[in-house]
C-alpha atoms as a PDB file:
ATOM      1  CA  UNK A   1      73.842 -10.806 -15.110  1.00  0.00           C
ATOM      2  CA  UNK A   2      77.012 -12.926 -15.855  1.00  0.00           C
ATOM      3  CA  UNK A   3      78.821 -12.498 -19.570  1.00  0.00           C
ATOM      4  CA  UNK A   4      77.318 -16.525 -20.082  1.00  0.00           C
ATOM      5  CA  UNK A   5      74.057 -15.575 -19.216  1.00  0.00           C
ATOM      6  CA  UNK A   6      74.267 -12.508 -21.702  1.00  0.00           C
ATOM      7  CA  UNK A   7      75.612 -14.470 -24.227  1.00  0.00           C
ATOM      8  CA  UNK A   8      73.598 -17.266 -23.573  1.00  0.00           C
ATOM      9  CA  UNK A   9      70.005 -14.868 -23.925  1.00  0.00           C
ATOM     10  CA  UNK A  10      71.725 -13.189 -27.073  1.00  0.00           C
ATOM     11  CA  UNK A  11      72.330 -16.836 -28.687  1.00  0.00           C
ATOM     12  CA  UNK A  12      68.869 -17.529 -28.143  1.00  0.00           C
ATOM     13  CA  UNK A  13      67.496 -13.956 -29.740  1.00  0.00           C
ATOM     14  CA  UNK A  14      69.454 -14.890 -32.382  1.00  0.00           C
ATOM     15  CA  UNK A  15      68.398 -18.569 -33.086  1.00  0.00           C
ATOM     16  CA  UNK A  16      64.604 -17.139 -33.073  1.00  0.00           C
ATOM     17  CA  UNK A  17      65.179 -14.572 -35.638  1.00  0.00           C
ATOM     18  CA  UNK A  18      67.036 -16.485 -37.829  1.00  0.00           C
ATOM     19  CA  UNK A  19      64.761 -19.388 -37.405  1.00  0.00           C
ATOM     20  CA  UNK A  20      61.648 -19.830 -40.488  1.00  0.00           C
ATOM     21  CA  UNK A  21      58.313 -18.782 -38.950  1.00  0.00           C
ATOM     22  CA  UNK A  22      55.993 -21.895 -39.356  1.00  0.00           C
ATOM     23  CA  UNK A  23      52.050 -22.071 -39.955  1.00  0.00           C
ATOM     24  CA  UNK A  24      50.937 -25.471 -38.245  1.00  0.00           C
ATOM     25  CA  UNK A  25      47.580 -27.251 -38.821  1.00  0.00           C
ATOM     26  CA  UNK A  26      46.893 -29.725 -36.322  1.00  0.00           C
ATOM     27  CA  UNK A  27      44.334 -32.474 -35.462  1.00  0.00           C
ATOM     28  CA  UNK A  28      43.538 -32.109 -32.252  1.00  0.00           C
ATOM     29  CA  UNK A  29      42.410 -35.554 -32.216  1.00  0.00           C
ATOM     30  CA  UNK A  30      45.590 -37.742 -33.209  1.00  0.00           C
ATOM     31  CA  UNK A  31      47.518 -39.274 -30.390  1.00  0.00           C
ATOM     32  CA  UNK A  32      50.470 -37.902 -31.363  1.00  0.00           C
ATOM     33  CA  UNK A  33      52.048 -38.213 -27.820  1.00  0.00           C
ATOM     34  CA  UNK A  34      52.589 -41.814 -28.405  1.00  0.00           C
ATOM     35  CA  UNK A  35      54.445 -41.666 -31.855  1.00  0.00           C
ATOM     36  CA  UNK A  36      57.937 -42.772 -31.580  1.00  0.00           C
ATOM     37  CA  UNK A  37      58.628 -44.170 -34.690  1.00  0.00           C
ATOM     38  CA  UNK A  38      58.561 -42.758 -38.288  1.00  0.00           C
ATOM     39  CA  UNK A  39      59.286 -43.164 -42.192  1.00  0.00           C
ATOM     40  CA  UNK A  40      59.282 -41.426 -45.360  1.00  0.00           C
ATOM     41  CA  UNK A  41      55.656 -41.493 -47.432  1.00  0.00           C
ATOM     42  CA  UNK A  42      57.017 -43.452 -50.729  1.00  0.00           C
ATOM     43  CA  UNK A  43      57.371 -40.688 -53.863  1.00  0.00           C
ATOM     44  CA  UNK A  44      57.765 -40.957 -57.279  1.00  0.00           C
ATOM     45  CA  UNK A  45      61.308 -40.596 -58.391  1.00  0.00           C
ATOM     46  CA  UNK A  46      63.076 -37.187 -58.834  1.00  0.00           C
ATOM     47  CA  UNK A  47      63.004 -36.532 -62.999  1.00  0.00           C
ATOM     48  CA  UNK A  48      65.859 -37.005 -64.563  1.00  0.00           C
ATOM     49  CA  UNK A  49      67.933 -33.820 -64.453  1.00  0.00           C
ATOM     50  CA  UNK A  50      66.272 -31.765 -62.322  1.00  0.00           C
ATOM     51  CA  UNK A  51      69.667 -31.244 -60.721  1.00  0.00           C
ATOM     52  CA  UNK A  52      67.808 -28.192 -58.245  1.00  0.00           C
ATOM     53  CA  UNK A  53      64.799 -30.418 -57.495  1.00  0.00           C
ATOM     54  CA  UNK A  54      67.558 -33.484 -56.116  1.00  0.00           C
ATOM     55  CA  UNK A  55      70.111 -31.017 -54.400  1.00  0.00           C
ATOM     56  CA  UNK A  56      67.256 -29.324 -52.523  1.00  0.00           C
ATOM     57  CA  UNK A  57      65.515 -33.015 -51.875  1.00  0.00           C
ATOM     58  CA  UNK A  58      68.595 -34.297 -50.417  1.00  0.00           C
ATOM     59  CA  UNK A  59      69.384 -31.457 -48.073  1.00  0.00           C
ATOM     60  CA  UNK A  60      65.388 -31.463 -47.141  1.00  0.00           C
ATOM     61  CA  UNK A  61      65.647 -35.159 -46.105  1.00  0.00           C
ATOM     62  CA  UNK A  62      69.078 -35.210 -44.317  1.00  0.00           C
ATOM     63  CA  UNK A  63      67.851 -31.755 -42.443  1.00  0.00           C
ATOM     64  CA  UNK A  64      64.684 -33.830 -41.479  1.00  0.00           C
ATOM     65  CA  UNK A  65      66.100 -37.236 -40.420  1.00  0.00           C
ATOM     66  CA  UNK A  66      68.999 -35.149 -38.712  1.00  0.00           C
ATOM     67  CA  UNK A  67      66.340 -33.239 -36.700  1.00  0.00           C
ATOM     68  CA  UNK A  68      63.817 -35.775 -36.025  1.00  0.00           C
ATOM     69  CA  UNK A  69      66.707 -37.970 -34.212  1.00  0.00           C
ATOM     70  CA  UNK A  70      67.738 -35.257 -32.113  1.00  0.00           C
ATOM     71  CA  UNK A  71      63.793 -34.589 -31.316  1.00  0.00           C
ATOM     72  CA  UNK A  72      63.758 -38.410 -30.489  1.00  0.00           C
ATOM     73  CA  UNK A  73      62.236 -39.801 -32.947  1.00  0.00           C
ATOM     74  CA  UNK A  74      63.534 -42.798 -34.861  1.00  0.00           C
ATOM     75  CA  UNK A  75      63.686 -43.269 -38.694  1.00  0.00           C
ATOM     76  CA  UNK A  76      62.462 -47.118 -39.725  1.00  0.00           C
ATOM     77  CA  UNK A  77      62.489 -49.087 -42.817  1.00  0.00           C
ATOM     78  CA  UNK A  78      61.324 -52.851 -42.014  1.00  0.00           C
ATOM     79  CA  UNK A  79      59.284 -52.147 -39.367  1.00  0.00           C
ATOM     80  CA  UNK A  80      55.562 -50.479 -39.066  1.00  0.00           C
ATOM     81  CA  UNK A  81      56.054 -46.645 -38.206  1.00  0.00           C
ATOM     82  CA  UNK A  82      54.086 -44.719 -35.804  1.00  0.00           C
ATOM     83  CA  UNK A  83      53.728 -41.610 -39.115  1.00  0.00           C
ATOM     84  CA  UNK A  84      54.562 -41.236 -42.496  1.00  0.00           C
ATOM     85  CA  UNK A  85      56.318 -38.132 -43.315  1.00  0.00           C
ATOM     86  CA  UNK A  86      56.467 -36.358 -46.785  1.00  0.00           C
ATOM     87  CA  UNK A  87      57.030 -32.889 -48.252  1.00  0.00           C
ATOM     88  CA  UNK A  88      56.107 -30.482 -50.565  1.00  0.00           C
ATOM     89  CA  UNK A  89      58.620 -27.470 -52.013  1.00  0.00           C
ATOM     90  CA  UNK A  90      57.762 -24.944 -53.980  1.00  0.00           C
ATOM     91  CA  UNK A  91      60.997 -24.008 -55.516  1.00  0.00           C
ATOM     92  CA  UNK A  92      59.800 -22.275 -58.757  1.00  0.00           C
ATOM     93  CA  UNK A  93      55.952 -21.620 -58.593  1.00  0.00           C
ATOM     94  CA  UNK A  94      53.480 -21.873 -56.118  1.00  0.00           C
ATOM     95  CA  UNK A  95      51.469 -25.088 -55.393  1.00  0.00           C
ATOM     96  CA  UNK A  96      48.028 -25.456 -55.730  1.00  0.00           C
ATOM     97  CA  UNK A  97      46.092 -26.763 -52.697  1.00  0.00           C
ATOM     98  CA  UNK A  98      44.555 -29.303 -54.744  1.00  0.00           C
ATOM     99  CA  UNK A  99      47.987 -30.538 -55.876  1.00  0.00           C
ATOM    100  CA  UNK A 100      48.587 -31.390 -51.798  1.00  0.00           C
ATOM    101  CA  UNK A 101      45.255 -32.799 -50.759  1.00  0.00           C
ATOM    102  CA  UNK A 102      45.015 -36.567 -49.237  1.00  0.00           C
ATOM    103  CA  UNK A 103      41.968 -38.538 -49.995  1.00  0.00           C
ATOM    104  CA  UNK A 104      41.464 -39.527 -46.081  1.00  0.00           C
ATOM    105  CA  UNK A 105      41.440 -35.320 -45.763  1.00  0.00           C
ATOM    106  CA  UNK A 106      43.535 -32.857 -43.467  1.00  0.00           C
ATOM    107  CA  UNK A 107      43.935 -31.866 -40.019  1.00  0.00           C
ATOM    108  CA  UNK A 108      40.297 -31.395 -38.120  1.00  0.00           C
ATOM    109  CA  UNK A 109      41.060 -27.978 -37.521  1.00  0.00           C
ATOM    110  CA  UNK A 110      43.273 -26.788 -40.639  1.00  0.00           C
ATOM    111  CA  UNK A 111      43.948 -23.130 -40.910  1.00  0.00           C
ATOM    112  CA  UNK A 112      45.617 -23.533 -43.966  1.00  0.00           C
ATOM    113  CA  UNK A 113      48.995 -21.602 -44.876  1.00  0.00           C
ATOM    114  CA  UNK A 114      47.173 -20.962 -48.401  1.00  0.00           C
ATOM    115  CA  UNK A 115      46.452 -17.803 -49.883  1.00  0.00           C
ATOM    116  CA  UNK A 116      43.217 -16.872 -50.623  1.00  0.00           C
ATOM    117  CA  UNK A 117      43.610 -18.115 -54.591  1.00  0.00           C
ATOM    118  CA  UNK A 118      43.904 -21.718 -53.335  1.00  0.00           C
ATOM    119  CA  UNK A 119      47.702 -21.871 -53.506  1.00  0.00           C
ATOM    120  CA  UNK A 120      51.032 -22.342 -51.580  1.00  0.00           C
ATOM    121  CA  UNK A 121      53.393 -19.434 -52.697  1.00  0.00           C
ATOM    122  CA  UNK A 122      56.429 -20.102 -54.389  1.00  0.00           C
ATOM    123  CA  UNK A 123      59.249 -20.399 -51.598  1.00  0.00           C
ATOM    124  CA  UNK A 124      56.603 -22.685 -49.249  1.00  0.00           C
ATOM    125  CA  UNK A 125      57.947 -26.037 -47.589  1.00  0.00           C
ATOM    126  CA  UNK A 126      55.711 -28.079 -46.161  1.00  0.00           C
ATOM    127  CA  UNK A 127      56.000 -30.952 -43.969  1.00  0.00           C
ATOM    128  CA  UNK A 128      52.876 -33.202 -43.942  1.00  0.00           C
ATOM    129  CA  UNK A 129      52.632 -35.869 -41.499  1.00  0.00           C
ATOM    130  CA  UNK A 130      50.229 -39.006 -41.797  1.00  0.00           C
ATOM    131  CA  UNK A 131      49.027 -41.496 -39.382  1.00  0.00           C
ATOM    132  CA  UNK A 132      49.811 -44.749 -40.475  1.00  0.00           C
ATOM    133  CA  UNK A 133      46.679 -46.467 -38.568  1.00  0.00           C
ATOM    134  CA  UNK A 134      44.037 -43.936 -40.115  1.00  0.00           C
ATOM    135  CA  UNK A 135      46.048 -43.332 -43.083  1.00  0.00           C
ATOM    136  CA  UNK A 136      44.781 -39.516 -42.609  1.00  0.00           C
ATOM    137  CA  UNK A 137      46.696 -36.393 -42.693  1.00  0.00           C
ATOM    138  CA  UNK A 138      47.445 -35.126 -39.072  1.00  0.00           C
ATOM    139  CA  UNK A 139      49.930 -32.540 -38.878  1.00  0.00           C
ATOM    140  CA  UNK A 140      51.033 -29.919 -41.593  1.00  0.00           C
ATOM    141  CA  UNK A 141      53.811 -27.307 -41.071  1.00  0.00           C
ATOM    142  CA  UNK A 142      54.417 -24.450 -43.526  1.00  0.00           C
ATOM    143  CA  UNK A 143      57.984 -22.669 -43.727  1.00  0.00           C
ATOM    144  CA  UNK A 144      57.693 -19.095 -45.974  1.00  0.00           C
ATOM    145  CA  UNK A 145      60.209 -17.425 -48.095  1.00  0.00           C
ATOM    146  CA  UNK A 146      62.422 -20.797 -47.243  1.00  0.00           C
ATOM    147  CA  UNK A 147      63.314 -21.039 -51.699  1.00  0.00           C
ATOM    148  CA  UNK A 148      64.281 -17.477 -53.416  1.00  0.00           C
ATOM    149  CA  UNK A 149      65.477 -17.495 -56.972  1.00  0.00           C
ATOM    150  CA  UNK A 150      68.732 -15.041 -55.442  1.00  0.00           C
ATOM    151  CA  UNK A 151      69.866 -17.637 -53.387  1.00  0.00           C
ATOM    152  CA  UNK A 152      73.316 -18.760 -53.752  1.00  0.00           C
ATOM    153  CA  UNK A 153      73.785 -22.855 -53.510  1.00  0.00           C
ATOM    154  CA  UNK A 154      75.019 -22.026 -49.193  1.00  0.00           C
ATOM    155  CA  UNK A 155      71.725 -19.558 -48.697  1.00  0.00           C
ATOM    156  CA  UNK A 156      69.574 -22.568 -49.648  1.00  0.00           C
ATOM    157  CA  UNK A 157      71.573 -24.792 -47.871  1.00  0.00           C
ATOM    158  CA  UNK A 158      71.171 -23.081 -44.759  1.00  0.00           C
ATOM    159  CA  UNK A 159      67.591 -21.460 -45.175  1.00  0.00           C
ATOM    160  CA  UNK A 160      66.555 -25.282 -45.639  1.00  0.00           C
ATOM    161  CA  UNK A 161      68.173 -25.931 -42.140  1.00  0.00           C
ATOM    162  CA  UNK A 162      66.701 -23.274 -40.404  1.00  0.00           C
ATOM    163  CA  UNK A 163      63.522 -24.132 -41.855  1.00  0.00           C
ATOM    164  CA  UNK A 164      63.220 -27.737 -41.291  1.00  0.00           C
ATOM    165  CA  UNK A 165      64.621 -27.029 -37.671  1.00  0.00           C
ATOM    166  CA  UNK A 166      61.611 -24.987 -37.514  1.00  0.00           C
ATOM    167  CA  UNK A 167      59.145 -27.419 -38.722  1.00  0.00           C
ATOM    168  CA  UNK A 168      60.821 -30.344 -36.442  1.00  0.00           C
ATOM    169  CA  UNK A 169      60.472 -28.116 -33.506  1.00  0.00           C
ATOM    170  CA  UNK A 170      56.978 -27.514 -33.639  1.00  0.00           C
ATOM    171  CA  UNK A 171      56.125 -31.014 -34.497  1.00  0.00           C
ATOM    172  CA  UNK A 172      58.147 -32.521 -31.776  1.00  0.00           C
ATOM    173  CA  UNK A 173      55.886 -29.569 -29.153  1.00  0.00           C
ATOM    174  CA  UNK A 174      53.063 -32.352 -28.382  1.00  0.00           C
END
């Protein structure tokens, strides 16, 4: 085996085990193979001073739009996108499942990420993706143990990388 085939496997152990492992719910049913265009489900605004909330939100949404380009996907704002895209973090404290639910319901075959209490534990990102024509929930990815209350500013910075490269990658697997 040559030294760039070594190093080449090695990378590649590497990316996996740095990578966040991600719980994926799926509807088998959505045509997702067609999607090629996307946008950001509207929010409400950040509250005022929640400086963590808006550092973590910004590094969450340039991660995402930085991934789903190189996936080949493209972002839209005038123009009718294929899926909506929004996320939930629990930074602080879990989320309850209720606190997540769409009224149009979630993926057909949802194994949800949830613990058994009905909740998302605290350090949970997830990625929900809606289909703009149905207006349902299609896709959900869950990153663990992505927020810890020990990180330093850089951890989170980077944890939120791996773990929306994570998400992205399993979304973009059609």
């Amino acid at each position: 085996m040559t030294r760039r085939a070594i190093a080449l496997a090695l990378a590649a152990v590497l990316t996996v085990a740095c990578g966040v492992r991600v719980a994926v719910e799926t509807d088998p049913n959505a045509r997702r193979t067609a999607w090629k265009t996307w946008s950001w489900l509207p929010r409400p605004p950040v509250a005022r001073g929640d400086t963590t909330w808006a550092a973590a939100d910004e590094r969450v949404r340039t991660a995402f739009d930085r991934e789903m380009k190189t996936a080949g996907f493209r972002r839209v704002e005038r123009e009718r996108p294929d899926f909506l895209v929004t996320y939930y973090a629990a930074l602080e404290k879990p989320i309850a499942v209720e606190a997540v639910a769409y009224a149009a319901g979630g993926p057909a075959n949802a194994r949800s990420a949830a613990s058994a209490q009905g909740v998302y534990e605290q350090g949970m990102l997830l990625v929900d993706v809606l289909d703009t024509k149905s207006g349902k929930l299609v896709w959900r990815g869950a990153g663990r143990k992505v927020f810890t209350a020990e990180q330093t500013p850089e951890e989170r910075r980077e944890r939120i990388d791996q773990a929306v490269a994570s998400v992205v990658s399993e979304f973009a697997q059609r």
